[in-house]
C-alpha atoms as a PDB file:
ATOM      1  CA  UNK A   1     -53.615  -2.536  27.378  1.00  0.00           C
ATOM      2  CA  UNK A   2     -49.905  -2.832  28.164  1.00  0.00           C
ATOM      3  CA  UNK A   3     -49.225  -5.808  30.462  1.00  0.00           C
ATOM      4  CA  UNK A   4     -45.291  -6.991  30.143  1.00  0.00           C
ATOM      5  CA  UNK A   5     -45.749 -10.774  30.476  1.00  0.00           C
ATOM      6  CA  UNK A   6     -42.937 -11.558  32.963  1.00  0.00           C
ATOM      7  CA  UNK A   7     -45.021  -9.153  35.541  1.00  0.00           C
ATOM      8  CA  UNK A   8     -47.178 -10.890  37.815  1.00  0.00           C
ATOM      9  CA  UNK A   9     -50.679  -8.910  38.591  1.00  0.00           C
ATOM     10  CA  UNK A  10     -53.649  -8.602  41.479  1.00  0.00           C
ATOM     11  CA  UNK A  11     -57.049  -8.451  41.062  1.00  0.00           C
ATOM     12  CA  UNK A  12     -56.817  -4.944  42.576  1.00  0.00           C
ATOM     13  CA  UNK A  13     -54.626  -4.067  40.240  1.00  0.00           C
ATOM     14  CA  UNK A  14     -50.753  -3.872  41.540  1.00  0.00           C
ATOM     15  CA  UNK A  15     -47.905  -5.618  39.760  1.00  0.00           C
ATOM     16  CA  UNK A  16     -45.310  -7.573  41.167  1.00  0.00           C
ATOM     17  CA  UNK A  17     -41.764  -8.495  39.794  1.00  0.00           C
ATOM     18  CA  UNK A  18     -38.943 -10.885  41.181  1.00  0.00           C
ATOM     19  CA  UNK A  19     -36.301  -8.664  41.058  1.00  0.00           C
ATOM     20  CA  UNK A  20     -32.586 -10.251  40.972  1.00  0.00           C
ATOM     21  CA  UNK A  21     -31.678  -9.701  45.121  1.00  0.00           C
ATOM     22  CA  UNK A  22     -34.757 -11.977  45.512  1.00  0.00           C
ATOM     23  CA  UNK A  23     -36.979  -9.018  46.682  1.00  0.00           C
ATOM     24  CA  UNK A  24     -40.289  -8.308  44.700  1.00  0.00           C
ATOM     25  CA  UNK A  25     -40.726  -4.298  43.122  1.00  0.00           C
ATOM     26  CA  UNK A  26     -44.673  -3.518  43.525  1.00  0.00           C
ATOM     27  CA  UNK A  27     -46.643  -1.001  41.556  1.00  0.00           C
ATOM     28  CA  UNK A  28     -49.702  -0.162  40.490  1.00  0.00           C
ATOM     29  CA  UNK A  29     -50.511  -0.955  36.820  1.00  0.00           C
ATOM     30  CA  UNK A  30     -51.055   0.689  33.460  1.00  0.00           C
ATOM     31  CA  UNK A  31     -54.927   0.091  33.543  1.00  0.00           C
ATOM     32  CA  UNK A  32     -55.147   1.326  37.168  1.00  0.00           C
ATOM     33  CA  UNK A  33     -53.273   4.816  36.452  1.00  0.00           C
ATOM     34  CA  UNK A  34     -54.915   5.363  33.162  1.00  0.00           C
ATOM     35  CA  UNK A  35     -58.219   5.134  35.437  1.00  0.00           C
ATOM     36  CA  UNK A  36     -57.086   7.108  38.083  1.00  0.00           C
ATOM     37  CA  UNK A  37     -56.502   9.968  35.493  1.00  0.00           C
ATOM     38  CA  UNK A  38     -53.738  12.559  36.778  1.00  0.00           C
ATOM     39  CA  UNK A  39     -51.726  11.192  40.277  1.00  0.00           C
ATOM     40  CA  UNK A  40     -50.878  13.732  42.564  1.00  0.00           C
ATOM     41  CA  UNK A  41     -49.770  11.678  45.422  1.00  0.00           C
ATOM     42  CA  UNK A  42     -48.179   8.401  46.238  1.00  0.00           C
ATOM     43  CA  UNK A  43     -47.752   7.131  50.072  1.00  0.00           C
ATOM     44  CA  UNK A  44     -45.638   3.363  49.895  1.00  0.00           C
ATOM     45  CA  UNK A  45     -45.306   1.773  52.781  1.00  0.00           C
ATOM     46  CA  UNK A  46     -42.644   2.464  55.440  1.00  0.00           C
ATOM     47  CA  UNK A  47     -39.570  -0.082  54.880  1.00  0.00           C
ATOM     48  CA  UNK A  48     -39.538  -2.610  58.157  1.00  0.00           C
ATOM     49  CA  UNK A  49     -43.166  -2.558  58.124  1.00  0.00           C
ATOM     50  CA  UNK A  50     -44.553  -6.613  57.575  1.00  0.00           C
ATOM     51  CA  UNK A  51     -47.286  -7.016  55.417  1.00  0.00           C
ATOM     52  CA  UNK A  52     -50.082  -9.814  54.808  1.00  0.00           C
ATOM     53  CA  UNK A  53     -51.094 -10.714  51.240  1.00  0.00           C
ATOM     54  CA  UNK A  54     -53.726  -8.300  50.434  1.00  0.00           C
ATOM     55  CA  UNK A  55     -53.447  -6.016  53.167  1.00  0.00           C
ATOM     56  CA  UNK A  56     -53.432  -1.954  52.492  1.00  0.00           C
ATOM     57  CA  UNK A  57     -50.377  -0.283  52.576  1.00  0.00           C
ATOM     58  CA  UNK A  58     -50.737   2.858  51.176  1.00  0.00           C
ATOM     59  CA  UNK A  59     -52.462   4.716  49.064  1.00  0.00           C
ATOM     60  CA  UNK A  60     -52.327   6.681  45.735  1.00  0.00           C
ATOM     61  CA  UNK A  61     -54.650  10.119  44.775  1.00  0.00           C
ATOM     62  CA  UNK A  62     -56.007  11.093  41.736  1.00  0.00           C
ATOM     63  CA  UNK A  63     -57.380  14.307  40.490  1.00  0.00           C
ATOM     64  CA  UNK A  64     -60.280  12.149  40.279  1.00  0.00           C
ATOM     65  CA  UNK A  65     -60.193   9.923  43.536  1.00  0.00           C
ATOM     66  CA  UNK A  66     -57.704   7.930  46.050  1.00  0.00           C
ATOM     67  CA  UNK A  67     -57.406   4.590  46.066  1.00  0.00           C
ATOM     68  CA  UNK A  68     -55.366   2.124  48.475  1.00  0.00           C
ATOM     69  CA  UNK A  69     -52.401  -0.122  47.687  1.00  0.00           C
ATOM     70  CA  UNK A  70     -52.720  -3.905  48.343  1.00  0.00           C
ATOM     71  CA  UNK A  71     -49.564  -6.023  49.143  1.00  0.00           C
ATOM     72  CA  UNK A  72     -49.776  -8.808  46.452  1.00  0.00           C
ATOM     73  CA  UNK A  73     -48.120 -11.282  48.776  1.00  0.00           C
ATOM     74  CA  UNK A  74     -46.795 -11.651  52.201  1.00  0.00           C
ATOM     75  CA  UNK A  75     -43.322 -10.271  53.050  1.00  0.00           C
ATOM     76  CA  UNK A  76     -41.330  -7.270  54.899  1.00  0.00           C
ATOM     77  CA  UNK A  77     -40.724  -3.884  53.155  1.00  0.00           C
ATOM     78  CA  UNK A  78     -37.515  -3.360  51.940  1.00  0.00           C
ATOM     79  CA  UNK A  79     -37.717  -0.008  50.318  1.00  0.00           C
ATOM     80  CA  UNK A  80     -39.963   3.239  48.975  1.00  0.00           C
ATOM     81  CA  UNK A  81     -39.927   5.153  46.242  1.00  0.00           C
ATOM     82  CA  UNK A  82     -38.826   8.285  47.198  1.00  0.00           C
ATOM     83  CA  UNK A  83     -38.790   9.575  44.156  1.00  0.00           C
ATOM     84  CA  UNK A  84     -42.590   9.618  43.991  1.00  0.00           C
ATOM     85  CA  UNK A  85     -42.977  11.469  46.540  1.00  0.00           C
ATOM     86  CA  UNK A  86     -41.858  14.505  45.012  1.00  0.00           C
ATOM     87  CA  UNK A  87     -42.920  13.183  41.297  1.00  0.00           C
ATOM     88  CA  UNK A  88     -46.273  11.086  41.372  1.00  0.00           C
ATOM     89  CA  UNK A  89     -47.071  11.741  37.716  1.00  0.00           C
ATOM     90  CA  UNK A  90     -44.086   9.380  37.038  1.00  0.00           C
ATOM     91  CA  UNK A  91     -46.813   6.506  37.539  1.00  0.00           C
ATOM     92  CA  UNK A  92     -48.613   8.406  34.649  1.00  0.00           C
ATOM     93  CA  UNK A  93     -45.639   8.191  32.490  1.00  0.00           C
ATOM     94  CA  UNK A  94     -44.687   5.009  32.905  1.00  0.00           C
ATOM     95  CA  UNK A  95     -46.579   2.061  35.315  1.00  0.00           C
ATOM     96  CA  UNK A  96     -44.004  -0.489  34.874  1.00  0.00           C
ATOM     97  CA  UNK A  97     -41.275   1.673  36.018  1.00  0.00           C
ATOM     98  CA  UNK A  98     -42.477   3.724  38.352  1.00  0.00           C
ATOM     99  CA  UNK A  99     -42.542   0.929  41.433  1.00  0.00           C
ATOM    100  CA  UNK A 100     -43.808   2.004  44.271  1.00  0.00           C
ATOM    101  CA  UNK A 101     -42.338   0.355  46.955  1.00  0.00           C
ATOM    102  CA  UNK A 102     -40.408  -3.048  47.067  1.00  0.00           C
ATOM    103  CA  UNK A 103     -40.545  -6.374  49.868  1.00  0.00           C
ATOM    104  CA  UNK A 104     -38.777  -9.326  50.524  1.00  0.00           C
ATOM    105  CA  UNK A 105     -41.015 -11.962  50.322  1.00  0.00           C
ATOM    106  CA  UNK A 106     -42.156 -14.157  53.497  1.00  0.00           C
ATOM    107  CA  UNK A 107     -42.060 -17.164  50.603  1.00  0.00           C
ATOM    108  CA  UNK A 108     -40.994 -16.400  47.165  1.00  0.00           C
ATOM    109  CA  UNK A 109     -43.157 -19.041  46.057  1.00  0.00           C
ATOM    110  CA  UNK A 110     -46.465 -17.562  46.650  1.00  0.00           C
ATOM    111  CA  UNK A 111     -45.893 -15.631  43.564  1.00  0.00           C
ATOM    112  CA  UNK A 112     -46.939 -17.868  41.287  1.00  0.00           C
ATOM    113  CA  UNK A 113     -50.689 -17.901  42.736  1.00  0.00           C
ATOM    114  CA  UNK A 114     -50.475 -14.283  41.011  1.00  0.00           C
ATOM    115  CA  UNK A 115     -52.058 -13.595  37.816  1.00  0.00           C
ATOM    116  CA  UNK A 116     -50.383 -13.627  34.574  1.00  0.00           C
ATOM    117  CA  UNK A 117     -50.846 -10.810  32.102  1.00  0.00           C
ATOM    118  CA  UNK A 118     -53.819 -12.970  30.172  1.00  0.00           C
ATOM    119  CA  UNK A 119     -55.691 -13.359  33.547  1.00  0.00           C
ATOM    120  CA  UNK A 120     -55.292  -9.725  34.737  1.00  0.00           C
ATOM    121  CA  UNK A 121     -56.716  -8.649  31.438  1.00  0.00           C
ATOM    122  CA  UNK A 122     -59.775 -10.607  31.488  1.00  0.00           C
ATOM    123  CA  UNK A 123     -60.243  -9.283  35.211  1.00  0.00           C
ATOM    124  CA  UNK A 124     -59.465  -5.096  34.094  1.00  0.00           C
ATOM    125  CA  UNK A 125     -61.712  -5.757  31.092  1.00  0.00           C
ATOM    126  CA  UNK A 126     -64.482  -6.521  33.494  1.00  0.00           C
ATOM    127  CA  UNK A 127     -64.014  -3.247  35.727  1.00  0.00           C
END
């Protein structure tokens, strides 16, 4: 399972990462696309919108199914990845690069109650 050990990870399976600015990219990860099989479509949450920890905000589809985005922690959206909109496979091709939509954080702090990369793979090994 590829899990880059500066990422921080959900038990729903997104990825966060403190970017430089102080806002946090979110994604979905490797285990959760290679599960979904084939992604056809990617909806990221409009920027301005505020989100709670663990709320929905979007949603990605599958040949096989659809399945909703969580915010990993409180904050505003900053930014969506247009890009995905007219190339969802990119998730396919690469998890950790394909971010999906990115939010400044309410407190950057609440990051660390995250998992780190050995937690989130004893959770995805029990899916």
């Amino acid at each position: 399972m590829n899990l880059p050990p500066e990422l921080k990870y959900t038990t729903s399976h997104e990825w966060a990462r403190l970017e430089e600015d102080g806002s946090v990219a979110v994604g979905i990860t490797d285990h959760a696309q290679e599960a979904l099989g084939d992604i056809v479509f990617v909806e990221a949450p409009q920027p301005g919108r505020k989100l709670a920890k663990g709320e929905s905000c979007g949603v990605v589809e599958s040949v096989k199914a659809a399945s909703d985005i969580y915010a990993p922690i409180a904050g505003t959206v900053l930014a969506r990845n247009e890009e995905l909109g007219d190339a969802p496979e990119k998730v396919n091709a690469d998890a950790y690069g394909a971010w999906m939509y990115r939010l400044k954080p309410d407190n950057p702090g609440d990051l660390a109650s995250l998992l780190d990369a050995g937690a989130y793979e004893k959770t995805a090994a029990e899916d």
